[in-house]
C-alpha atoms as a PDB file:
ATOM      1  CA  UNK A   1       0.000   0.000   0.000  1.00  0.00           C
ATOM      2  CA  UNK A   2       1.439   3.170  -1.093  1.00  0.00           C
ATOM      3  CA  UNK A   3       0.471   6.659   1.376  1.00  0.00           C
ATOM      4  CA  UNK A   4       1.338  10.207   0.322  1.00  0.00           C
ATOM      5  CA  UNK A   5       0.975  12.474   2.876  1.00  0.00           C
ATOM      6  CA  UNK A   6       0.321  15.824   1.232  1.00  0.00           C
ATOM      7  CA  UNK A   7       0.427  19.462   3.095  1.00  0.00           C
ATOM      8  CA  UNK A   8      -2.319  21.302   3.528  1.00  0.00           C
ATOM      9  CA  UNK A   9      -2.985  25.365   4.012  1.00  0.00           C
ATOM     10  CA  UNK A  10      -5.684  26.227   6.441  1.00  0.00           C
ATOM     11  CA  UNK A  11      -7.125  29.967   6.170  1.00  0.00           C
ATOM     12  CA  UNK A  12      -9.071  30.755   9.697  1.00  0.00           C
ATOM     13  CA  UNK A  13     -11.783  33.038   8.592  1.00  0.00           C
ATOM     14  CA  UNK A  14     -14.683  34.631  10.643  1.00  0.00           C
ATOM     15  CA  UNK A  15     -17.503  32.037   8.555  1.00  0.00           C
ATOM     16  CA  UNK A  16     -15.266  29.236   8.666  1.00  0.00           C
ATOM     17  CA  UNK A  17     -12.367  27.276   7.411  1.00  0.00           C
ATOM     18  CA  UNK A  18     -10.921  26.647   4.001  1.00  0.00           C
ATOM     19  CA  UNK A  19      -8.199  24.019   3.421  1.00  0.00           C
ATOM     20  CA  UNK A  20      -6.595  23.902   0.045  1.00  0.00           C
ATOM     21  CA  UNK A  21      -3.595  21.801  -1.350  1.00  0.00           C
ATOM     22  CA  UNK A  22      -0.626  23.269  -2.462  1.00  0.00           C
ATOM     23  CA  UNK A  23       0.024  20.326  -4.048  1.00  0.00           C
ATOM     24  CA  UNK A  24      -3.347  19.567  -5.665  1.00  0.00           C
ATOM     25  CA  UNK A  25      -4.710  23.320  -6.873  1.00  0.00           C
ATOM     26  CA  UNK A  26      -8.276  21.118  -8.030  1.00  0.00           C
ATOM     27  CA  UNK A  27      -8.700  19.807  -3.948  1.00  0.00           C
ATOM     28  CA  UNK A  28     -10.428  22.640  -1.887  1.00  0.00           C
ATOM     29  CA  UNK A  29     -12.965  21.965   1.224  1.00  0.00           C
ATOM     30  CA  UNK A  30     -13.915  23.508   4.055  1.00  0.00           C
ATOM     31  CA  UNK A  31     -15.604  23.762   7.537  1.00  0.00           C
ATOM     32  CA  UNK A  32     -17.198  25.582  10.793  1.00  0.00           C
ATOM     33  CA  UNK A  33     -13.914  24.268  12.650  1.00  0.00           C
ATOM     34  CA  UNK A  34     -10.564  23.261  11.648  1.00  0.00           C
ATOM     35  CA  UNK A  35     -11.405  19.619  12.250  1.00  0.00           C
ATOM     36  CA  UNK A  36     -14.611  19.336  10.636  1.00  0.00           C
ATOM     37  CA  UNK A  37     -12.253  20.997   7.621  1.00  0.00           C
ATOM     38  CA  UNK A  38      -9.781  18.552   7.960  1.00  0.00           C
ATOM     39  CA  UNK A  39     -12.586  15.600   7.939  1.00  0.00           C
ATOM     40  CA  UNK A  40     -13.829  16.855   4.726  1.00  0.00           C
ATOM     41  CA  UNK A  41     -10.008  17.238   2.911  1.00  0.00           C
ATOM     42  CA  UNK A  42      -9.699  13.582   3.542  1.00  0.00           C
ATOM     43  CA  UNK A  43     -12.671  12.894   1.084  1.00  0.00           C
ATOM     44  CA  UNK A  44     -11.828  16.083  -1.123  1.00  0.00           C
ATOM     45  CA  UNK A  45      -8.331  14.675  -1.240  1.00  0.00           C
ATOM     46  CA  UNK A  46      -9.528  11.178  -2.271  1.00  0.00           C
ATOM     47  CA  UNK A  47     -12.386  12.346  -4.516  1.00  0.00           C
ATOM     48  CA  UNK A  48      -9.930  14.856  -6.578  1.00  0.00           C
ATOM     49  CA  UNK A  49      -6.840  11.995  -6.969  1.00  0.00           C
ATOM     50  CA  UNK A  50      -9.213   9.178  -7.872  1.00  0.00           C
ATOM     51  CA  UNK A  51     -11.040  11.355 -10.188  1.00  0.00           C
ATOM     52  CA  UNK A  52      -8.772  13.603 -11.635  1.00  0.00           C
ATOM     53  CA  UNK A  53      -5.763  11.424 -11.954  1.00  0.00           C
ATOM     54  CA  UNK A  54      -6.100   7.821 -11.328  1.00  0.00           C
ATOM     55  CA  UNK A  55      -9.336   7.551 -13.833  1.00  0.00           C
ATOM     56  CA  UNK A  56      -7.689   9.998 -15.883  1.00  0.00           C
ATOM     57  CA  UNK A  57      -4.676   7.488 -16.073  1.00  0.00           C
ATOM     58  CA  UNK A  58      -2.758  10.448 -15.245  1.00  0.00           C
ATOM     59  CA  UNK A  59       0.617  10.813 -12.915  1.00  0.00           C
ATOM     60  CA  UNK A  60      -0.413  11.393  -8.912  1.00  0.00           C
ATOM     61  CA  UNK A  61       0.978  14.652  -7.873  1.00  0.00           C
ATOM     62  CA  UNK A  62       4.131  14.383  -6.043  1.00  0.00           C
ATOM     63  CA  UNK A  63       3.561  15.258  -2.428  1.00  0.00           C
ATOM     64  CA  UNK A  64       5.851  18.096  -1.201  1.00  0.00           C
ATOM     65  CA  UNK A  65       7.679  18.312   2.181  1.00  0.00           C
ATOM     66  CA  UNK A  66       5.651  19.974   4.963  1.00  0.00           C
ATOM     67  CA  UNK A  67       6.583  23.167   5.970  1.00  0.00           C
ATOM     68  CA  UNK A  68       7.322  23.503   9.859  1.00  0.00           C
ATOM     69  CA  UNK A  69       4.025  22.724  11.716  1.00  0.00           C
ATOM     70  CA  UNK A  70       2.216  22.205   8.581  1.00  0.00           C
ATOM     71  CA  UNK A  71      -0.817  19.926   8.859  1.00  0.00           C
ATOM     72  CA  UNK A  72      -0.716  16.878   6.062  1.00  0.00           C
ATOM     73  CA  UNK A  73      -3.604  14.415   4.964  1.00  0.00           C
ATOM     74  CA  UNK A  74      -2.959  11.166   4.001  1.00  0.00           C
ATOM     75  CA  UNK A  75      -4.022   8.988   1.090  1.00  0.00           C
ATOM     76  CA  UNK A  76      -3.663   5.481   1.130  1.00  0.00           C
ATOM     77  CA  UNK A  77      -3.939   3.745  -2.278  1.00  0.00           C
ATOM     78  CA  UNK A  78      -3.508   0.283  -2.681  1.00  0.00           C
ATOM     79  CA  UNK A  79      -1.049  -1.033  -5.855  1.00  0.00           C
ATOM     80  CA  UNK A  80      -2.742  -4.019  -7.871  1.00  0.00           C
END
């Protein structure tokens, strides 16, 4: 099983959270808190790889390094 941990960027606004992917500019989600955004980037992260890339038989973006105190979410894909 292959897992890419990719860094996310969390903007704290006054009607809620956005989380976007540096990595991925298609993958955006957001929230009321920072975890309910970071519960939704794990399905915005798997819903934008699977469909964007894998089914597109295209190349998974390479995740980058986390910055200091960064938050990352993880995909797990499993290699058949």
């Amino acid at each position: 099983m292959t897992q890419l941990d990719y860094p996310v960027d969390i903007l704290i606004e006054d009607d809620g959270i956005t989380i976007t992917f540096p990595d991925i500019p298609e993958c955006i989600t957001c929230g009321d808190t920072v975890e309910e955004a970071l519960f939704h980037a794990q399905d915005a992260l798997e819903t934008a790889l699977v469909g964007f890339y894998i089914e597109e038989n295209k190349p998974l973006p390479k995740a980058s390094k986390p910055l200091k105190n960064q938050r990352t979410v993880t995909f797990k894909m499993n290699e058949n």
